[in-house]
N, C-alpha and C. Protein backbone atom coordinates (compact mmCIF):
# COMPACT_ATOMS: atom_id res chain seq x y z
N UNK A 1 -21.48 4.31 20.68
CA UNK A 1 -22.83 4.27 20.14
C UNK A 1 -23.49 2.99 20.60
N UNK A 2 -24.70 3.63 21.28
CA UNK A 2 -25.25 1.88 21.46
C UNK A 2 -25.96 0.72 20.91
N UNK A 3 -25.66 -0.34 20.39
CA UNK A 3 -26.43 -1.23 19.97
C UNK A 3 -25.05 -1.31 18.57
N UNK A 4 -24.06 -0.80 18.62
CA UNK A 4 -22.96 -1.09 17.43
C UNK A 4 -22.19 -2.33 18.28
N UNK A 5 -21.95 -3.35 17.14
CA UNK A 5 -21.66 -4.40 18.16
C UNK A 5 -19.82 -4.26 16.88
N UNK A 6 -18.80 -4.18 17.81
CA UNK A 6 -17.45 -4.28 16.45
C UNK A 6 -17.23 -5.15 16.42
N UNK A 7 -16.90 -5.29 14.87
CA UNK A 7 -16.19 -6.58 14.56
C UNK A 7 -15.02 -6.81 14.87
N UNK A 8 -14.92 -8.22 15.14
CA UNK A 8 -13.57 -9.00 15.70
C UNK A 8 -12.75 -8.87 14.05
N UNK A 9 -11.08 -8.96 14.74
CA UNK A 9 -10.30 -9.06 13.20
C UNK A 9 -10.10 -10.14 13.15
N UNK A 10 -10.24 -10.44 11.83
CA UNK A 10 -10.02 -11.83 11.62
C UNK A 10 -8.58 -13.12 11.58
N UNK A 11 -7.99 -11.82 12.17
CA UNK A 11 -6.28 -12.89 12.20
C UNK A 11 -6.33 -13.15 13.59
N UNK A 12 -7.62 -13.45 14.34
CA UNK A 12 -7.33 -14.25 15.71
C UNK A 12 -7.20 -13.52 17.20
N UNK A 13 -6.77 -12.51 17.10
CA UNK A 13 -6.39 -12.23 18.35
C UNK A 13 -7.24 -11.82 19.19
N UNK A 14 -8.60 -11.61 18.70
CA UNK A 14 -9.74 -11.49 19.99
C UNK A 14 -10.16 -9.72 19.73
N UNK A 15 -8.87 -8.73 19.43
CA UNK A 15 -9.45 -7.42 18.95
C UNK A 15 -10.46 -6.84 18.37
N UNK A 16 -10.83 -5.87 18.38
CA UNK A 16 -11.97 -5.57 17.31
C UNK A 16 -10.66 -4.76 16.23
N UNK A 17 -11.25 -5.48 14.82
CA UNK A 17 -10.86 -5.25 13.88
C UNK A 17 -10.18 -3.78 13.62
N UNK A 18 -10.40 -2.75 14.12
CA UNK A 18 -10.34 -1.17 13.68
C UNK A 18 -9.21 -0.95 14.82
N UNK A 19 -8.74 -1.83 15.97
CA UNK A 19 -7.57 -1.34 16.57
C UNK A 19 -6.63 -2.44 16.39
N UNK A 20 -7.10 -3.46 15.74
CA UNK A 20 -5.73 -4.75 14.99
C UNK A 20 -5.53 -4.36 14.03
N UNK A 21 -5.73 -5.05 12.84
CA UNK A 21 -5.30 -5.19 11.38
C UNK A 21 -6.00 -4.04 10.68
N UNK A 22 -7.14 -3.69 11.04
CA UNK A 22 -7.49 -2.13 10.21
C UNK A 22 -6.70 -1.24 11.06
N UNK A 23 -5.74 -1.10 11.56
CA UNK A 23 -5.33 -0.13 11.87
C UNK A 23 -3.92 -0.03 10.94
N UNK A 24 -3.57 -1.43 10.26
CA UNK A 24 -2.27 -1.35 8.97
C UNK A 24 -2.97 -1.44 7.87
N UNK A 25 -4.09 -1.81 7.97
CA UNK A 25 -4.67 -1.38 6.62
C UNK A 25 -4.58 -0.52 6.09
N UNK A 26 -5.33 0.21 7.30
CA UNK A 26 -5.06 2.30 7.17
C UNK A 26 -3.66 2.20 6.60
N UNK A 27 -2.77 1.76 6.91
CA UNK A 27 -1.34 2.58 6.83
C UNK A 27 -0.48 2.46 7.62
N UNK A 28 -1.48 2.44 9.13
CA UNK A 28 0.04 2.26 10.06
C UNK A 28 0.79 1.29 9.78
N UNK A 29 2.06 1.46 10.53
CA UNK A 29 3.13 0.80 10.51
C UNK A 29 2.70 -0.41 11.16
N UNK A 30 3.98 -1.69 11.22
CA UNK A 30 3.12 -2.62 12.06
C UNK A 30 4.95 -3.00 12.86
N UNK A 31 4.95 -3.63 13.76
CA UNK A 31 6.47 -3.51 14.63
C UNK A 31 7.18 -5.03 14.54
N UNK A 32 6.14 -6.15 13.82
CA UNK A 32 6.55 -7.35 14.09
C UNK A 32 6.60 -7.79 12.90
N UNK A 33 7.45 -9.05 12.53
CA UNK A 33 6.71 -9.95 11.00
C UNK A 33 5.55 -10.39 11.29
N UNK A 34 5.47 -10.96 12.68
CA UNK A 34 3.97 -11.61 12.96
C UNK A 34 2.87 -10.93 12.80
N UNK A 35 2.89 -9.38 13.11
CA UNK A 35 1.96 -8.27 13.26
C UNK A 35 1.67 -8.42 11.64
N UNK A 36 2.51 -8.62 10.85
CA UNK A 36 2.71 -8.10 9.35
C UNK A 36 2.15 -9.43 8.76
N UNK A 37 2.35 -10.74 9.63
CA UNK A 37 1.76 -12.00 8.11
C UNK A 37 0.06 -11.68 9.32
N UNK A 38 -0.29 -11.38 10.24
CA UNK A 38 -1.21 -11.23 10.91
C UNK A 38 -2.04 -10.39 10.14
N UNK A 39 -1.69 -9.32 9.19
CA UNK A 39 -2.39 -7.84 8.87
C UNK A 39 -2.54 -8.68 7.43
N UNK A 40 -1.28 -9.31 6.81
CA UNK A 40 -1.95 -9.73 5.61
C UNK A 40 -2.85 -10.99 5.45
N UNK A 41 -3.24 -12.00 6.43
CA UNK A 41 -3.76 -13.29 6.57
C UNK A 41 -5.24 -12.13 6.46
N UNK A 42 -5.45 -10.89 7.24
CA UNK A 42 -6.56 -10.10 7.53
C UNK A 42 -7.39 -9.51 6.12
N UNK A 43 -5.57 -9.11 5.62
CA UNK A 43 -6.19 -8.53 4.03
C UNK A 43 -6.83 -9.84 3.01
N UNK A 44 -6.43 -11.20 2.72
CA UNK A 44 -6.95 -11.88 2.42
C UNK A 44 -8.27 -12.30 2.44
N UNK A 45 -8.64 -12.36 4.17
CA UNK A 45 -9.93 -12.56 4.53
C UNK A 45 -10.69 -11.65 4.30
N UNK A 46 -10.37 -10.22 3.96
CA UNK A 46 -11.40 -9.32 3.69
C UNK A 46 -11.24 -8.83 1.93
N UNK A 47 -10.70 -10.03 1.57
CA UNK A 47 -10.58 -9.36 -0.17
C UNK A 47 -9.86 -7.94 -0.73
N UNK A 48 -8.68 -7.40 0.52
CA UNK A 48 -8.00 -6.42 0.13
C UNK A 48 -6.47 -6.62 -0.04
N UNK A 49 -6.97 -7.22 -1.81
CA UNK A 49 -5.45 -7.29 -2.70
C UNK A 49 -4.16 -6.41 -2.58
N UNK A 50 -4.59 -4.85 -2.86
CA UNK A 50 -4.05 -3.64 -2.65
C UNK A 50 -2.69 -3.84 -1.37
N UNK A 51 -3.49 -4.39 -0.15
CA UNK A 51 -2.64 -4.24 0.97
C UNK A 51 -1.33 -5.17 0.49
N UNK A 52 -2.13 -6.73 0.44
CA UNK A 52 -1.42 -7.97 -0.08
C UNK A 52 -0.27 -7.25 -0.90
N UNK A 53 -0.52 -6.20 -1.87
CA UNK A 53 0.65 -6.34 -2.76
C UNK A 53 1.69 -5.08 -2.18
N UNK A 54 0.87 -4.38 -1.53
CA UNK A 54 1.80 -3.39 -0.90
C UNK A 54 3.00 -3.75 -0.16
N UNK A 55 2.31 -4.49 1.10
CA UNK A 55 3.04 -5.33 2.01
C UNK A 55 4.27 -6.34 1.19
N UNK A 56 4.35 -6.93 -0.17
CA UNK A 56 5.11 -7.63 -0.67
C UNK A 56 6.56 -6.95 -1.14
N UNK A 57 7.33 -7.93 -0.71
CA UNK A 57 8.69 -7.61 -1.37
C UNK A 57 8.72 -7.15 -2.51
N UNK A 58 9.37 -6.08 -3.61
CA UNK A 58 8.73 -5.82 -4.70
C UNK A 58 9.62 -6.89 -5.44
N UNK A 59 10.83 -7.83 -5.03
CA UNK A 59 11.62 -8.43 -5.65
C UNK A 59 11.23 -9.69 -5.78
N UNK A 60 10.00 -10.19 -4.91
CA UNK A 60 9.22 -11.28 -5.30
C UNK A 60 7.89 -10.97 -5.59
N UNK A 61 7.22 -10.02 -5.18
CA UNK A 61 5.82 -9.75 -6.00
C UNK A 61 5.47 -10.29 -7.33
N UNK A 62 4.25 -11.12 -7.36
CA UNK A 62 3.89 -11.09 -8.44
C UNK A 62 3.25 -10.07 -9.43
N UNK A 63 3.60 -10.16 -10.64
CA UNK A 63 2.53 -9.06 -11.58
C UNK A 63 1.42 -8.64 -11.36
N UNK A 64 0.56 -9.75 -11.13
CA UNK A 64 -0.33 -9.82 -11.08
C UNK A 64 -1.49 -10.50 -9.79
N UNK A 65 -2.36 -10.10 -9.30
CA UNK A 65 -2.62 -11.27 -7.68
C UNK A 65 -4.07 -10.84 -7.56
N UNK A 66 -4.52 -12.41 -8.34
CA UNK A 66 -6.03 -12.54 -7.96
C UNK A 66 -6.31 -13.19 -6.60
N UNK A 67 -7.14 -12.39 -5.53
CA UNK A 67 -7.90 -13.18 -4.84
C UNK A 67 -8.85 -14.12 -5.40
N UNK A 68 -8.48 -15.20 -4.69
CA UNK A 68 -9.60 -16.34 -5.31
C UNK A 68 -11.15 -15.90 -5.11
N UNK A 69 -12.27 -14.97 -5.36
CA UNK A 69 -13.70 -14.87 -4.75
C UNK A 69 -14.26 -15.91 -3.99
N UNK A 70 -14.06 -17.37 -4.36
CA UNK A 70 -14.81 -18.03 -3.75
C UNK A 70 -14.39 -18.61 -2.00
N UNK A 71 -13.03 -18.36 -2.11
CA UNK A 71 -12.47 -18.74 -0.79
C UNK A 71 -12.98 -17.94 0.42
N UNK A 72 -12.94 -18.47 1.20
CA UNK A 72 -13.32 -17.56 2.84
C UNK A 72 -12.47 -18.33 3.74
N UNK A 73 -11.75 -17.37 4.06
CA UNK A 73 -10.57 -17.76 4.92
C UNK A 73 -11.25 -17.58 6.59
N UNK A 74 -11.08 -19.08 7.12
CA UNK A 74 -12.22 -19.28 8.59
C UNK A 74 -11.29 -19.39 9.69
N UNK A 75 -10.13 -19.22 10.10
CA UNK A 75 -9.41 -19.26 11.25
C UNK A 75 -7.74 -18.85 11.21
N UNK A 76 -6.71 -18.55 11.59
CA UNK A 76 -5.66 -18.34 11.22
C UNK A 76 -4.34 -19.01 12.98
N UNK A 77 -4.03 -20.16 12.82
CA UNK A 77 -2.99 -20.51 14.04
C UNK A 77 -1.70 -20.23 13.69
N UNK A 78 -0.85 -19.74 14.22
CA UNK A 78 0.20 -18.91 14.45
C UNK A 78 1.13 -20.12 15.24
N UNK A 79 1.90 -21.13 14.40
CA UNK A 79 2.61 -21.98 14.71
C UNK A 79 4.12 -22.16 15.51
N UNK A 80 4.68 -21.07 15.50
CA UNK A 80 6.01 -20.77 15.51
C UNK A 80 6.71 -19.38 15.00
N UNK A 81 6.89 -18.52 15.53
CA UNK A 81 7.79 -17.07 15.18
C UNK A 81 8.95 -17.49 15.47
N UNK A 82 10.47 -16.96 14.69
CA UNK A 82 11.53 -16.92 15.19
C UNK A 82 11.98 -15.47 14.43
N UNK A 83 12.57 -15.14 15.30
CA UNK A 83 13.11 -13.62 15.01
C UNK A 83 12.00 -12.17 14.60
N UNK A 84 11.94 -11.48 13.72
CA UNK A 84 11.24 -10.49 13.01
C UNK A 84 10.73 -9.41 14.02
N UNK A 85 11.14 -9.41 15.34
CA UNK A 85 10.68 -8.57 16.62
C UNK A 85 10.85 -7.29 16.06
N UNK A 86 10.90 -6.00 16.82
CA UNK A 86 11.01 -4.60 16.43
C UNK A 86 12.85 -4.26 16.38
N UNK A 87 13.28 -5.34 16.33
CA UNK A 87 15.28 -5.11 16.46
C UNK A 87 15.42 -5.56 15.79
N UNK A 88 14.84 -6.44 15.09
CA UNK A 88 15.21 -8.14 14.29
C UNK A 88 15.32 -7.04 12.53
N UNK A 89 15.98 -7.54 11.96
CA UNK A 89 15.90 -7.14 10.16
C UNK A 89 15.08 -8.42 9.24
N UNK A 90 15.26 -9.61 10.36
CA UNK A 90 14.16 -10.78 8.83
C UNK A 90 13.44 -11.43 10.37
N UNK A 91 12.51 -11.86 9.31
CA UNK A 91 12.48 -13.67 10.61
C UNK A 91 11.34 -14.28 9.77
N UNK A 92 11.06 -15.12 10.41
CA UNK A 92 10.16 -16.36 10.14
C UNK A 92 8.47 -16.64 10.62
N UNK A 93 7.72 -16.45 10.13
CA UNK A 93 6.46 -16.89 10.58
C UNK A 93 5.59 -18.26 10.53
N UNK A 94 5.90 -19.34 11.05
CA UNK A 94 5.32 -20.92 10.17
C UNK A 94 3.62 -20.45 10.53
N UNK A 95 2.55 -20.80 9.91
CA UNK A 95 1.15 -20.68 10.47
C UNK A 95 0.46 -21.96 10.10
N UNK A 96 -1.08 -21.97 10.11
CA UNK A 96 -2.24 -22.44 9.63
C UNK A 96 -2.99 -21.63 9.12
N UNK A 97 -3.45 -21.25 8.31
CA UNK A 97 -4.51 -20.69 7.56
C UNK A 97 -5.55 -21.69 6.92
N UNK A 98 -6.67 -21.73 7.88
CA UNK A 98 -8.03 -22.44 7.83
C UNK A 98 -9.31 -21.62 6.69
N UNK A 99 -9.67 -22.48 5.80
CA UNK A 99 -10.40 -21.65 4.35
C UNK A 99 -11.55 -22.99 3.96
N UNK A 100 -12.72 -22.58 3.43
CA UNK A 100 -13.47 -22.98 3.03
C UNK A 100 -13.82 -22.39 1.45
N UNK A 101 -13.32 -23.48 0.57
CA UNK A 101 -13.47 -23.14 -0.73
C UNK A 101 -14.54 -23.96 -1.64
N UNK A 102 -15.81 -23.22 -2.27
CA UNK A 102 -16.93 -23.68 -3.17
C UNK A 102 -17.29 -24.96 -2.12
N UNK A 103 -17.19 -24.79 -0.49
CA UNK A 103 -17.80 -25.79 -0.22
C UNK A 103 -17.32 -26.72 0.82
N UNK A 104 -15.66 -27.06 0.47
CA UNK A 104 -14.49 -27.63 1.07
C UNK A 104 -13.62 -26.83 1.64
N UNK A 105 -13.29 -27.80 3.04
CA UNK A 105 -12.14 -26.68 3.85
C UNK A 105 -11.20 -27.73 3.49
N UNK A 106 -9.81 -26.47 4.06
CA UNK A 106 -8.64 -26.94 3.39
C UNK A 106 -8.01 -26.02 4.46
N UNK A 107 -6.91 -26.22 4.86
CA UNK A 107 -5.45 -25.69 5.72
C UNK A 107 -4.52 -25.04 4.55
N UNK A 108 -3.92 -23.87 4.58
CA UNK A 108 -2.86 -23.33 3.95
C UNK A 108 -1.71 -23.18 4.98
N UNK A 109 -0.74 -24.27 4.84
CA UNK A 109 0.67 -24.37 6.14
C UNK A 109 1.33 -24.13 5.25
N UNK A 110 2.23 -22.81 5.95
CA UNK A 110 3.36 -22.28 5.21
C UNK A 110 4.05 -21.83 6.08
N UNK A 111 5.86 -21.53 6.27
CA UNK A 111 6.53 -20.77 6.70
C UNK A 111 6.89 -19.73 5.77
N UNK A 112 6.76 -18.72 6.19
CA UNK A 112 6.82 -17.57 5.78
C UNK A 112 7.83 -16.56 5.93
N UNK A 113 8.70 -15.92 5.21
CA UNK A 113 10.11 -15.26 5.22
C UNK A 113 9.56 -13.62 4.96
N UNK A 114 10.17 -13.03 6.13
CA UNK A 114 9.78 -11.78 6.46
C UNK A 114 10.94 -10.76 6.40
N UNK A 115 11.09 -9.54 5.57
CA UNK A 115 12.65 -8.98 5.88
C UNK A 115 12.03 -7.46 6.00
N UNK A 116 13.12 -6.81 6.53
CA UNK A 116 13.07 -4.63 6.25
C UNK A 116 13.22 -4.63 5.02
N UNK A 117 12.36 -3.82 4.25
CA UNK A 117 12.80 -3.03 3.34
C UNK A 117 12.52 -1.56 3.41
N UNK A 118 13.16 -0.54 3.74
CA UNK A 118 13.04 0.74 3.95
C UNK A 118 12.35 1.05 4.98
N UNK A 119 12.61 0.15 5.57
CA UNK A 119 11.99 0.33 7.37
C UNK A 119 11.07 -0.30 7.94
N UNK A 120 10.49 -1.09 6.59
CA UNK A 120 9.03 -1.41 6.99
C UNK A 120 9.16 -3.29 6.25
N UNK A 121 8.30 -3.71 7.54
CA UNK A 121 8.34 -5.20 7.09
C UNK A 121 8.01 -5.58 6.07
N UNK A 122 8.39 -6.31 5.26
CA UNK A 122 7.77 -6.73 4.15
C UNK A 122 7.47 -8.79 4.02
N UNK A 123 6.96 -9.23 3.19
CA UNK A 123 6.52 -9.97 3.00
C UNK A 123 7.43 -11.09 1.96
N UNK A 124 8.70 -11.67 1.66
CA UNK A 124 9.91 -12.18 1.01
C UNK A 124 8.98 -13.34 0.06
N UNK A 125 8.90 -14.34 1.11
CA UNK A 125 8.32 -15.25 0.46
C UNK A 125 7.85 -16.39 1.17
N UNK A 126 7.74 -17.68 0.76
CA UNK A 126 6.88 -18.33 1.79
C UNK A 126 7.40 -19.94 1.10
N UNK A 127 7.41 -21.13 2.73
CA UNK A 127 7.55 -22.71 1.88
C UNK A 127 6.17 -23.30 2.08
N UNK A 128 5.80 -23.61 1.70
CA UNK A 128 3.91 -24.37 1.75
C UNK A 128 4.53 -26.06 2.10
N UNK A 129 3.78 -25.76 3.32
CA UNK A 129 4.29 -27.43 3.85
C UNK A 129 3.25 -28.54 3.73
């Protein structure tokens, strides 16, 4: 259609949004941990909790998981992967997650622990550095 300009996804990689991270939004599967903290850094930035809690381990999930409203998450660097490939059963994601909150930016650095559960990556838990 002409004059539709797509949006870029917001976990970085230059895609338009509807063949990156909206495409696990939808549902699909995703093959990496990176693909997987990539799809949820995405659900954050677009205020979709739902995914966030889907994607979570149910053995660390919280009860409950407010997105903050006021945050806007403005960039996402991808520091270091070890393991979590399409063979791998866990691995590791360290990042940057760049956010502007009521005003102030702020960095969210975390390594992030990624495992299978029933086939599908999930989200374990995370160290905030």
């Amino acid at each position: 259609m002409a004059g539709v300009v797509a949006e870029k996804c917001p976990c970085g990689t230059g895609l338009d949004y509807a063949e990156c991270c909206g495409r696990a939004h939808a549902g699909a599967a995703v093959g990496t941990a990176e693909a997987l903290m990539r799809s949820r850094y995405s659900a954050f930035a677009k205020g979709d909790a739902e995914y966030v809690n889907r994607t979570w381990h149910p053995d660390t999930r919280p009860a409950d998981l407010d997105l903050e409203p006021g945050q806007v998450w403005t960039g996402l660097e991808i520091v270091s992967t070890v393991g979590g490939g399409p063979l791998h059963a866990k691995g590791t994601v360290e990042f940057k997650a760049h956010f502007r909150h009521h005003g102030r930016t702020g960095v969210l650095h975390e390594t992030s622990r990624f495992v299978r559960a029933g086939g599908k990556w999930v989200y374990l838990d995370g160290k905030i550095s």
